[in-house]
C-alpha atoms as a PDB file:
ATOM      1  CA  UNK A   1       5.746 183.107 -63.385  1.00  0.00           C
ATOM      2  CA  UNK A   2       1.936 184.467 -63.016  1.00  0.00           C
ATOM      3  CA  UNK A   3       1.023 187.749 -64.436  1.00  0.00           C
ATOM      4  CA  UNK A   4      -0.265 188.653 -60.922  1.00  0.00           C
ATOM      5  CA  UNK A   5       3.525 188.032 -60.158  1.00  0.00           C
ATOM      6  CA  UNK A   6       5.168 190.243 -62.500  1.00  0.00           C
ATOM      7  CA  UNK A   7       3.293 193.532 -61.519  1.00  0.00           C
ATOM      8  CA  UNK A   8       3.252 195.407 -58.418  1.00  0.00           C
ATOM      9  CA  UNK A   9       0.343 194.894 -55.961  1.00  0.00           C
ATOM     10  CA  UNK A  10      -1.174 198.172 -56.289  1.00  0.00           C
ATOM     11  CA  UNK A  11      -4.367 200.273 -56.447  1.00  0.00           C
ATOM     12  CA  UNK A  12      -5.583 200.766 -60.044  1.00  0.00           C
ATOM     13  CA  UNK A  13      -5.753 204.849 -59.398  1.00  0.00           C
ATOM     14  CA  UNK A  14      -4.332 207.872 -61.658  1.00  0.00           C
ATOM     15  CA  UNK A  15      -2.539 208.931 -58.807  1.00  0.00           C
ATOM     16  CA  UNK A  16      -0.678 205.331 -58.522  1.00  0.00           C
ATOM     17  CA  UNK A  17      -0.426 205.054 -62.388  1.00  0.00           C
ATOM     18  CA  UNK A  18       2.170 208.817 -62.236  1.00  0.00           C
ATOM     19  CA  UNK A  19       3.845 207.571 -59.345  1.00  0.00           C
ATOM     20  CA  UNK A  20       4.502 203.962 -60.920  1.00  0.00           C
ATOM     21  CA  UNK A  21       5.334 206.207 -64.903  1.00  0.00           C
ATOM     22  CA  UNK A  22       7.892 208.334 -62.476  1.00  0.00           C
ATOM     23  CA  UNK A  23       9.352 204.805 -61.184  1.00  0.00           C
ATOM     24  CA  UNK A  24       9.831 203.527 -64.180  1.00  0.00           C
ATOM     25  CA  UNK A  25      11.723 206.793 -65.861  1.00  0.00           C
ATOM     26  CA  UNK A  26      13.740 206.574 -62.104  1.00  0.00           C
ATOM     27  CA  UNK A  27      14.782 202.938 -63.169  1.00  0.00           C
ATOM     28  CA  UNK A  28      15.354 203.433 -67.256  1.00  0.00           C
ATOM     29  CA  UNK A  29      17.925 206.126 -66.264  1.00  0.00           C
ATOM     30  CA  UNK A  30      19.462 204.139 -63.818  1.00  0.00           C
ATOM     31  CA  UNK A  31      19.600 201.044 -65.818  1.00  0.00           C
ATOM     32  CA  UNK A  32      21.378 203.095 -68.713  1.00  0.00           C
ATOM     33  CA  UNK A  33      23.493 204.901 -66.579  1.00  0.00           C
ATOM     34  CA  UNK A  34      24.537 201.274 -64.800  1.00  0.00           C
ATOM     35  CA  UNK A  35      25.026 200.299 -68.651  1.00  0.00           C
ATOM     36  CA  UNK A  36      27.445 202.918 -69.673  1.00  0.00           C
ATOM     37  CA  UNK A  37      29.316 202.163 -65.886  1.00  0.00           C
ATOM     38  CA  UNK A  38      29.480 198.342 -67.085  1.00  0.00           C
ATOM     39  CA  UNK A  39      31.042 199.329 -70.576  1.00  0.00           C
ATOM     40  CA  UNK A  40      33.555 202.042 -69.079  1.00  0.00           C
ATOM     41  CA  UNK A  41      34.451 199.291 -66.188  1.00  0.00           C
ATOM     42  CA  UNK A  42      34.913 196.478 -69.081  1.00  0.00           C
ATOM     43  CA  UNK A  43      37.226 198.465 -71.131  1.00  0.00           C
ATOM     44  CA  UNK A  44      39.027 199.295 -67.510  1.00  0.00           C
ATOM     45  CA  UNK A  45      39.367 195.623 -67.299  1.00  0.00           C
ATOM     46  CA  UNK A  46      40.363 194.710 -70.848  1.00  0.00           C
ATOM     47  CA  UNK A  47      43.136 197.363 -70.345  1.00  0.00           C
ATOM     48  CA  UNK A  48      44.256 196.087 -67.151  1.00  0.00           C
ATOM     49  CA  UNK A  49      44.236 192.404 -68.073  1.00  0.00           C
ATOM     50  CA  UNK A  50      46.735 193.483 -71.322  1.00  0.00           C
ATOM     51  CA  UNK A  51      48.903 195.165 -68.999  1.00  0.00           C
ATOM     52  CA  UNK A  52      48.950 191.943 -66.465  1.00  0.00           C
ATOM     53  CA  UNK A  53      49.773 189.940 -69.747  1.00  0.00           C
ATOM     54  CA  UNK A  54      52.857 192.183 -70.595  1.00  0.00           C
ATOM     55  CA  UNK A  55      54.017 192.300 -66.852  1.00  0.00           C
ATOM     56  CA  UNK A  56      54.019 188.883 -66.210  1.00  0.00           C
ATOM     57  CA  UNK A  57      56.016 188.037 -69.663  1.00  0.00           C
ATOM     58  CA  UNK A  58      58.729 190.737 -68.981  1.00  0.00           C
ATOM     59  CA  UNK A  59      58.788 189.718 -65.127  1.00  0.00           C
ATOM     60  CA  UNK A  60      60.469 186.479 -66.173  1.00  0.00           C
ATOM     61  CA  UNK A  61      63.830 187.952 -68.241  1.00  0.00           C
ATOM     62  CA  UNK A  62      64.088 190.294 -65.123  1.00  0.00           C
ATOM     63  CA  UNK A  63      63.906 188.082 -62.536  1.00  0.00           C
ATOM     64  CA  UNK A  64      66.188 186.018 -64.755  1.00  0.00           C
ATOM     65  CA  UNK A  65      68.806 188.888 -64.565  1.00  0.00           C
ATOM     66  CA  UNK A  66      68.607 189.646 -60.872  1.00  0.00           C
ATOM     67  CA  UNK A  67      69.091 186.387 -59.875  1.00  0.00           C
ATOM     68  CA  UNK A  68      71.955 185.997 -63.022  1.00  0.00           C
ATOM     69  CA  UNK A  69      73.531 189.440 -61.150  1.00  0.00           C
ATOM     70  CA  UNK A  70      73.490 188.348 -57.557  1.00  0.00           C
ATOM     71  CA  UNK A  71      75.104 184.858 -58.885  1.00  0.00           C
ATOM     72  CA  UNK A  72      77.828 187.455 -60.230  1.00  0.00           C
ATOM     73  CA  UNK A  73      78.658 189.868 -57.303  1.00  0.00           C
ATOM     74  CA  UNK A  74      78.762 186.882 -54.692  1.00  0.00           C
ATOM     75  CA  UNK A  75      81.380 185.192 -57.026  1.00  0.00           C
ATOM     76  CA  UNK A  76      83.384 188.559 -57.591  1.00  0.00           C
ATOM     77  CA  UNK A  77      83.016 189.793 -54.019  1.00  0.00           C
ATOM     78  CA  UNK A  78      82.911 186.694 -52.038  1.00  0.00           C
ATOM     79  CA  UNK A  79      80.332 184.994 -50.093  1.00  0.00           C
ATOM     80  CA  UNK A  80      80.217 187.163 -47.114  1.00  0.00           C
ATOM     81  CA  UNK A  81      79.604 190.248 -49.190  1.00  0.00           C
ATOM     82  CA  UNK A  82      75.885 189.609 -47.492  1.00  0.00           C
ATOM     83  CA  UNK A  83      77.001 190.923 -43.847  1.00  0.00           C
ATOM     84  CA  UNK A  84      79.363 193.540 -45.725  1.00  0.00           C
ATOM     85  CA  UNK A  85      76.211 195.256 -47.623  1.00  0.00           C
ATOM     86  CA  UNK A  86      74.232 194.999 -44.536  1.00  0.00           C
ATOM     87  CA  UNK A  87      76.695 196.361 -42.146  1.00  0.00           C
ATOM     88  CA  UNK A  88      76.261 199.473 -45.590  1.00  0.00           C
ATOM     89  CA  UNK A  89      72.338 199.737 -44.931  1.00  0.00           C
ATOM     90  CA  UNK A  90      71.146 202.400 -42.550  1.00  0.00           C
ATOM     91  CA  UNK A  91      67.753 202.503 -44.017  1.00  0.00           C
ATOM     92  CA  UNK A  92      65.336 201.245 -47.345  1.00  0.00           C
ATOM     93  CA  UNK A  93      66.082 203.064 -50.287  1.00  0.00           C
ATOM     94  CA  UNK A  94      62.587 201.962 -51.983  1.00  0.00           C
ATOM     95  CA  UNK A  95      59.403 202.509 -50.136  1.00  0.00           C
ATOM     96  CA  UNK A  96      56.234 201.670 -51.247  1.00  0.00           C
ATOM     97  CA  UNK A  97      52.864 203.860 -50.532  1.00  0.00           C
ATOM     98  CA  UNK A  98      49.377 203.024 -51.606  1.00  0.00           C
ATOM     99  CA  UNK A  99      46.797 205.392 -53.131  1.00  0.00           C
ATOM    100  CA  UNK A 100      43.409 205.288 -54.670  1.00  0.00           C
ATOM    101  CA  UNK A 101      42.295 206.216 -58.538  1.00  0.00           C
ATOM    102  CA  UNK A 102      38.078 206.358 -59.070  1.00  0.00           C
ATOM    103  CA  UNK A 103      37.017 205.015 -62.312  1.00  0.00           C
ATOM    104  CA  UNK A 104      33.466 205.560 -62.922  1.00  0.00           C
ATOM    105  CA  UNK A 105      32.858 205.162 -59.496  1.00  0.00           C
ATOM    106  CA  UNK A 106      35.099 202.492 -58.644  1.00  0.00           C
ATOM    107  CA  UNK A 107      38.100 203.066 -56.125  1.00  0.00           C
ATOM    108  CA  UNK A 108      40.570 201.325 -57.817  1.00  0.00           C
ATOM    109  CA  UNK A 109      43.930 200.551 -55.339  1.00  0.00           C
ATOM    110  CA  UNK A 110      47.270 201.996 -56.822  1.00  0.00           C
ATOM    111  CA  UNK A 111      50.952 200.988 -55.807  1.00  0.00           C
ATOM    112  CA  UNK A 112      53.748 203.487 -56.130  1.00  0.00           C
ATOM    113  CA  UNK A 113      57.324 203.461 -54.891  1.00  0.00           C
ATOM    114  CA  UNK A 114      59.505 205.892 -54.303  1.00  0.00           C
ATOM    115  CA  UNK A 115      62.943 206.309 -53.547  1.00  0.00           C
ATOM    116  CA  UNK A 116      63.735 207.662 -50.058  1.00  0.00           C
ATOM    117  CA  UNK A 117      67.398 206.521 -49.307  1.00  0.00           C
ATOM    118  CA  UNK A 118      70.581 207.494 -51.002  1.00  0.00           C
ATOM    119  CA  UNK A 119      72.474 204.419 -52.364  1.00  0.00           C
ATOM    120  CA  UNK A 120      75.638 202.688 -50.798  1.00  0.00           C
ATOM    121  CA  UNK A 121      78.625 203.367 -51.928  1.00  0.00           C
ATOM    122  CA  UNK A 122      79.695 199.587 -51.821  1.00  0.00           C
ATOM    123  CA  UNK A 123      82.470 200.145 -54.722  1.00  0.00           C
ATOM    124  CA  UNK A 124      85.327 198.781 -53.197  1.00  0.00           C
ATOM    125  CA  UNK A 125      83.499 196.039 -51.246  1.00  0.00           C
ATOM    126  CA  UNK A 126      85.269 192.442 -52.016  1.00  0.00           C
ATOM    127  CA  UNK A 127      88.410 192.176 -54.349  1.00  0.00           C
ATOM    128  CA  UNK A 128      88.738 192.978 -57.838  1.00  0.00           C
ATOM    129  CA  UNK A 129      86.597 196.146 -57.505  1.00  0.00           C
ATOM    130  CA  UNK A 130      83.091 193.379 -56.163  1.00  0.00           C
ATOM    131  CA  UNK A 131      81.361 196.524 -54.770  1.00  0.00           C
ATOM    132  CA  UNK A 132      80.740 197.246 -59.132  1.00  0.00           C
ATOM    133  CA  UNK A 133      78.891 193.973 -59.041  1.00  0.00           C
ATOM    134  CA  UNK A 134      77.360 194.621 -56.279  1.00  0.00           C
ATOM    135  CA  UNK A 135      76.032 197.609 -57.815  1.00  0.00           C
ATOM    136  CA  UNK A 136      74.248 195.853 -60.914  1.00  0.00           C
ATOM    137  CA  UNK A 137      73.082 193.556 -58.901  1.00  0.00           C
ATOM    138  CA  UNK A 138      71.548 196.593 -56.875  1.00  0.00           C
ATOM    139  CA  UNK A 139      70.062 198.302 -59.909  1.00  0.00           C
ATOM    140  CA  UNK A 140      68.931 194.868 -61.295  1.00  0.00           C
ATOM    141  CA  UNK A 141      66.972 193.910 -58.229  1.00  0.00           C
ATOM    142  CA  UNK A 142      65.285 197.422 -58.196  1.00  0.00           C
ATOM    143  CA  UNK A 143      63.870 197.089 -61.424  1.00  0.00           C
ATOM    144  CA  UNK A 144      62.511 193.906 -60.300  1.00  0.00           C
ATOM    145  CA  UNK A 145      60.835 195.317 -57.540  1.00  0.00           C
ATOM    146  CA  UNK A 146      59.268 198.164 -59.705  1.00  0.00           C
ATOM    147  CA  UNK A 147      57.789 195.071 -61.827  1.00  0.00           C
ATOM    148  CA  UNK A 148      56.556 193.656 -58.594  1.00  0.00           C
ATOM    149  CA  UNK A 149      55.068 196.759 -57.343  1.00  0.00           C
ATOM    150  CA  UNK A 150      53.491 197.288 -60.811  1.00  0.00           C
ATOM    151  CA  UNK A 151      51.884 193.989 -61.228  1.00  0.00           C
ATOM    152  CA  UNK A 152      50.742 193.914 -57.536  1.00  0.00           C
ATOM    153  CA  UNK A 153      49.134 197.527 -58.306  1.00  0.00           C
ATOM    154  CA  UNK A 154      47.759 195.350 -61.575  1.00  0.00           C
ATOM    155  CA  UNK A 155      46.429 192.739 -59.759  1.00  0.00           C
ATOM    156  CA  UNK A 156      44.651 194.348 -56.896  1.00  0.00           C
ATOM    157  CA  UNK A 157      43.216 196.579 -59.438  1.00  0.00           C
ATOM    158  CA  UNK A 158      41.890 193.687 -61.507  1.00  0.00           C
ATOM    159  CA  UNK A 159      40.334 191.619 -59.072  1.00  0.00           C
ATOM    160  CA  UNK A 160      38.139 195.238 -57.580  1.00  0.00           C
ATOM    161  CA  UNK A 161      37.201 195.101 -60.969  1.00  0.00           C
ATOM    162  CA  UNK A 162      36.034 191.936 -61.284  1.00  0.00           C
ATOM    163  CA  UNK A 163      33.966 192.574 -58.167  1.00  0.00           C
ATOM    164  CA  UNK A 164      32.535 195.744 -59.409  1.00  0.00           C
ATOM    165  CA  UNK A 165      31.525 194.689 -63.109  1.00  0.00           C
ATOM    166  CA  UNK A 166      29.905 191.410 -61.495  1.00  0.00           C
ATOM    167  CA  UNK A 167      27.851 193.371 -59.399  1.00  0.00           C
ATOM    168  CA  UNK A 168      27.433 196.346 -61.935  1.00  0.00           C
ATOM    169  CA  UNK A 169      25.827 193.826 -64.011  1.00  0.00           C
ATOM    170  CA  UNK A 170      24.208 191.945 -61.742  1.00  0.00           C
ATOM    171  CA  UNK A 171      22.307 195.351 -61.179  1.00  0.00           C
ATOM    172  CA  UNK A 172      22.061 195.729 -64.866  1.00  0.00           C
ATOM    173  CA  UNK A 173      20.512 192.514 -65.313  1.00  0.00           C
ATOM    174  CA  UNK A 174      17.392 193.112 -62.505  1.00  0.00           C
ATOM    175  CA  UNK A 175      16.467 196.644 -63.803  1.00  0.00           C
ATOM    176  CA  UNK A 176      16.527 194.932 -67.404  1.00  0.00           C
ATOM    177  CA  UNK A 177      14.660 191.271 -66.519  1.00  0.00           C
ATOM    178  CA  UNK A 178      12.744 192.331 -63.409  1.00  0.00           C
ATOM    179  CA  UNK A 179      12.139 196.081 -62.109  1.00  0.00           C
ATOM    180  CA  UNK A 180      11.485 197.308 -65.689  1.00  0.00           C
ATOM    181  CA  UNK A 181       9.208 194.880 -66.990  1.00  0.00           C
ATOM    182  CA  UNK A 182       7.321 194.598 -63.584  1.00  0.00           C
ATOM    183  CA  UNK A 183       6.302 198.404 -63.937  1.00  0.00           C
ATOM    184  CA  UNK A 184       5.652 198.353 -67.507  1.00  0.00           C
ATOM    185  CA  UNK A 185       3.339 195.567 -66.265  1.00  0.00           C
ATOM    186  CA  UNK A 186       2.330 197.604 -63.425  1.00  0.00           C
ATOM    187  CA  UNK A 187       1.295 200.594 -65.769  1.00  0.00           C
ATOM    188  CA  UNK A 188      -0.433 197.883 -68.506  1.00  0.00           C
ATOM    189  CA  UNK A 189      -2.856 197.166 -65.308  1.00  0.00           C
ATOM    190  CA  UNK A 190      -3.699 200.425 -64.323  1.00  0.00           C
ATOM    191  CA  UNK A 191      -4.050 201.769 -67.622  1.00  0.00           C
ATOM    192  CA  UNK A 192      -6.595 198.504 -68.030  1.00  0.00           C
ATOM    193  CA  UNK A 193      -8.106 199.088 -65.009  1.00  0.00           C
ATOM    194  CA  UNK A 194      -8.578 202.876 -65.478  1.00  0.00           C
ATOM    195  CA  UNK A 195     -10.002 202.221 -69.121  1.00  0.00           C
ATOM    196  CA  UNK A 196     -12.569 199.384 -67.781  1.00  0.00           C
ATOM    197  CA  UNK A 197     -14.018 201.820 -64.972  1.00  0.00           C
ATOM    198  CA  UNK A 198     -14.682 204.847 -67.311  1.00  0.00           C
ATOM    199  CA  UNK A 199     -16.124 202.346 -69.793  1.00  0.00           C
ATOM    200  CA  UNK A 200     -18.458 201.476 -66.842  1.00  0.00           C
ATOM    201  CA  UNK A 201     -19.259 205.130 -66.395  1.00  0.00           C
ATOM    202  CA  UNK A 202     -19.920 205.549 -69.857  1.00  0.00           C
ATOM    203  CA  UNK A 203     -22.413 202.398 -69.756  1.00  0.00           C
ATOM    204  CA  UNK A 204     -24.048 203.901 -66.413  1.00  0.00           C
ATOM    205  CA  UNK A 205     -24.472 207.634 -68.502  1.00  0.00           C
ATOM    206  CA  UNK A 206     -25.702 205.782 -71.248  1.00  0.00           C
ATOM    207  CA  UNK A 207     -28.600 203.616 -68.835  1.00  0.00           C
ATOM    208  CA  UNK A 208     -29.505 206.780 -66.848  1.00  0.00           C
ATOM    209  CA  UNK A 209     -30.080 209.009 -70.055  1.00  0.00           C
ATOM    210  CA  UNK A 210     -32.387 206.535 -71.432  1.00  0.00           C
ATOM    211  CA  UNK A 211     -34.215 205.858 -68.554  1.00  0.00           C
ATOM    212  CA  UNK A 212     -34.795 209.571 -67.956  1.00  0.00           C
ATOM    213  CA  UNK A 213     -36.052 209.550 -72.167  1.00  0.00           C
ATOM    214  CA  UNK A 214     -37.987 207.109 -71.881  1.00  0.00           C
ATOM    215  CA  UNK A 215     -39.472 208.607 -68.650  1.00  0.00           C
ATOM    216  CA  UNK A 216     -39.845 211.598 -70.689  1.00  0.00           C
ATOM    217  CA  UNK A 217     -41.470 209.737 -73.392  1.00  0.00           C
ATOM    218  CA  UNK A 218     -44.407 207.945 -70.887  1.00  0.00           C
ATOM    219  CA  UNK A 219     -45.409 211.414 -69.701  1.00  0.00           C
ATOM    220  CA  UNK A 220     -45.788 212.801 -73.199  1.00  0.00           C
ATOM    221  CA  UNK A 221     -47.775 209.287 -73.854  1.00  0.00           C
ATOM    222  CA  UNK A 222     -49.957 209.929 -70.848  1.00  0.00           C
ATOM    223  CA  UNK A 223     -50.475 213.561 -71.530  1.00  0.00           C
ATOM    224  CA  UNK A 224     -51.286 212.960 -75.405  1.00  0.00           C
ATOM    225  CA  UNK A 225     -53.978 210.534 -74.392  1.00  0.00           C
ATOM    226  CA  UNK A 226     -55.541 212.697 -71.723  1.00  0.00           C
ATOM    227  CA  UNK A 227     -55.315 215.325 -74.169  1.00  0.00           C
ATOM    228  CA  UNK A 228     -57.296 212.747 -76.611  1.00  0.00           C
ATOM    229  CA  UNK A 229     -59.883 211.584 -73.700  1.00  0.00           C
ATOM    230  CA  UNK A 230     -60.604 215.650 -73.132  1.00  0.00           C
ATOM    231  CA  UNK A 231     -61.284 216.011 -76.758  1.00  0.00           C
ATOM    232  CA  UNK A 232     -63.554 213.131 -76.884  1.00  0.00           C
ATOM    233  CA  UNK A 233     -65.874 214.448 -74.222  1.00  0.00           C
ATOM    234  CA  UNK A 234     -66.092 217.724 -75.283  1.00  0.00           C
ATOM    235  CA  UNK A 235     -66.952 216.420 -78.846  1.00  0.00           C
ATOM    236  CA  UNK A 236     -69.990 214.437 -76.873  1.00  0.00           C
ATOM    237  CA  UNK A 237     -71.073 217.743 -75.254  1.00  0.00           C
ATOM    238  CA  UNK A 238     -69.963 216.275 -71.637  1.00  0.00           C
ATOM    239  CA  UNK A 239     -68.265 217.918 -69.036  1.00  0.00           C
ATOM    240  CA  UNK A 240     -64.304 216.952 -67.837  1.00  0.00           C
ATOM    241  CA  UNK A 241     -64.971 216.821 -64.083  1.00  0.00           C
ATOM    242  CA  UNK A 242     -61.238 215.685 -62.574  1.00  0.00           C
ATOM    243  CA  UNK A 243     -61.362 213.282 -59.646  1.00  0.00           C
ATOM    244  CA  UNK A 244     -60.678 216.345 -57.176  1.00  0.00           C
ATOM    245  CA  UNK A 245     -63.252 218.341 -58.293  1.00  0.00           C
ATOM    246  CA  UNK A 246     -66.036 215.240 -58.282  1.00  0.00           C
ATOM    247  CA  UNK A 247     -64.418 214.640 -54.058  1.00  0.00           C
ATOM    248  CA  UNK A 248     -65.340 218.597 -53.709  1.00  0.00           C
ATOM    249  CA  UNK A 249     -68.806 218.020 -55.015  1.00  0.00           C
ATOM    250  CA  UNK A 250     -69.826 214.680 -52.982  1.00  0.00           C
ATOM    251  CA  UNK A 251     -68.776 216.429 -49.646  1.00  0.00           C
ATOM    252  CA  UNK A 252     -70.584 220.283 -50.510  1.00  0.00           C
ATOM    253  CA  UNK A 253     -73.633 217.840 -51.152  1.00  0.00           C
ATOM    254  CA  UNK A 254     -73.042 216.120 -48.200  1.00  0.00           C
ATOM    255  CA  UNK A 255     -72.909 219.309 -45.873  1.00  0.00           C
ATOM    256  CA  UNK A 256     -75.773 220.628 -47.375  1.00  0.00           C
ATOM    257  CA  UNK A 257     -78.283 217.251 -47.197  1.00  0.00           C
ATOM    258  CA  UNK A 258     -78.968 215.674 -44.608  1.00  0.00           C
ATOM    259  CA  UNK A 259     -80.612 212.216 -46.186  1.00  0.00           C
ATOM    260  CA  UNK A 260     -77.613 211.421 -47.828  1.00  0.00           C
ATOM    261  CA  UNK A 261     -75.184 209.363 -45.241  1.00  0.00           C
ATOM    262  CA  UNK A 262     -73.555 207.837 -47.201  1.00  0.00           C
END
């Protein structure tokens, strides 16, 4: 790119060159303080990614056991025992409300659940005392839910990161690259432009001063040799008559003679 392209079009003035210096503070803060947003947001991230990591490996041996537990209670209790915990269920026992935690900025979506409804009493259901099964296989499927909240909370909260550190340092990267350097540019010119017109000021000083010495000096000249021309005459016994007195002479002749026409 051209220099003329990597500075603001602006007008070389001192009043320009504070407003571009008060830009350029404006963007050195922001561009740290969009820094410091990146790093807190990365570590965020980092954190978040180790905690999808350990989810995801434990989700497996629970999931594992839930499904192990409902094998269980429908062989203990029968395969109806389906419609019998139904028939049981009034209302959810696990409810699930969303909130929102700000880091650095960043609303960050958070699942929690909560447990509203009382639990069935579903010991007798089936024969050979099912409704115990059915119970572990209860408790077993809620801690896989509380591993599916949890990761979903994980995952929502890693991909808003991912947006917001992508653009953080997208910003990041044009106050660094471009808005910075084109006002340090911007200032370079001014500065240069500033410096080049008081040079010419200087040079203009410097011209009028010596033509008003050199002025100076022809008049002394002049004088000095009038001064000489005065002394010369009066050395030859003469008399200085100046050009205005010699005009005053001619016309009191004139006035007083009447040959003379001339």
């Amino acid at each position: 790119m051209s220099g003329q392209s990597q500075r603001l079009n602006v007008v070389p003035t001192v009043t320009m060159l504070g407003v571009v210096k008060a830009r350029l503070v404006g963007a050195t803060r922001g561009h740290a303080l969009l820094k410091k947003k990146s790093d807190a947001l990365t570590v965020q991230f980092r954190q978040i990614l180790k905690k999808i990591v350990s989810t995801k490996e434990s989700m497996g041996d629970i999931m594992k056991t839930s499904s192990f537990a409902l094998t269980e209670a429908k062989y203990v209790a029968g395969d109806n025992i389906k419609h019998v915990v139904l028939e049981n269920v009034k209302e959810a026992s696990l409810r699930v409300r969303s909130r929102t935690e700000n880091v650095a900025g960043v609303k960050l979506p958070k699942f929690d659940y909560t447990a509203d409804g009382e639990a069935s009493k579903n010991d007798l259901t089936g024969l050979a005392r099912g409704g115990q099964q059915v119970q572990q296989c209860r408790v077993a499927y809620i801690k896989a839910i509380e591993v599916l909240v949890e990761l979903a909370s994980l995952q929502t909260s890693f991909l808003t990161l991912d947006d917001a550190i992508k653009t953080t340092n997208r910003r990041v990267n044009a106050l660094e690259n471009v808005v910075k350097p084109r006002l340090e540019n911007t200032i370079s010119y001014i500065k240069g432009e500033l410096d080049e017109l008081e040079r010419e000021d200087f040079f203009r000083l410097k011209k009028i001063q010596g033509y008003k010495r050199r002025e100076i000096e022809r008049k002394m000249v002049l004088a000095r040799e009038q001064q000489a021309v005065e002394k010369l005459h009066l050395q030859k016994g003469a008399t200085w008559i100046s050009y205005d007195s010699s005009q005053n002479l001619l016309s009191g002749t004139a006035d007083k003679d009447e040959d003379i026409i001339f």
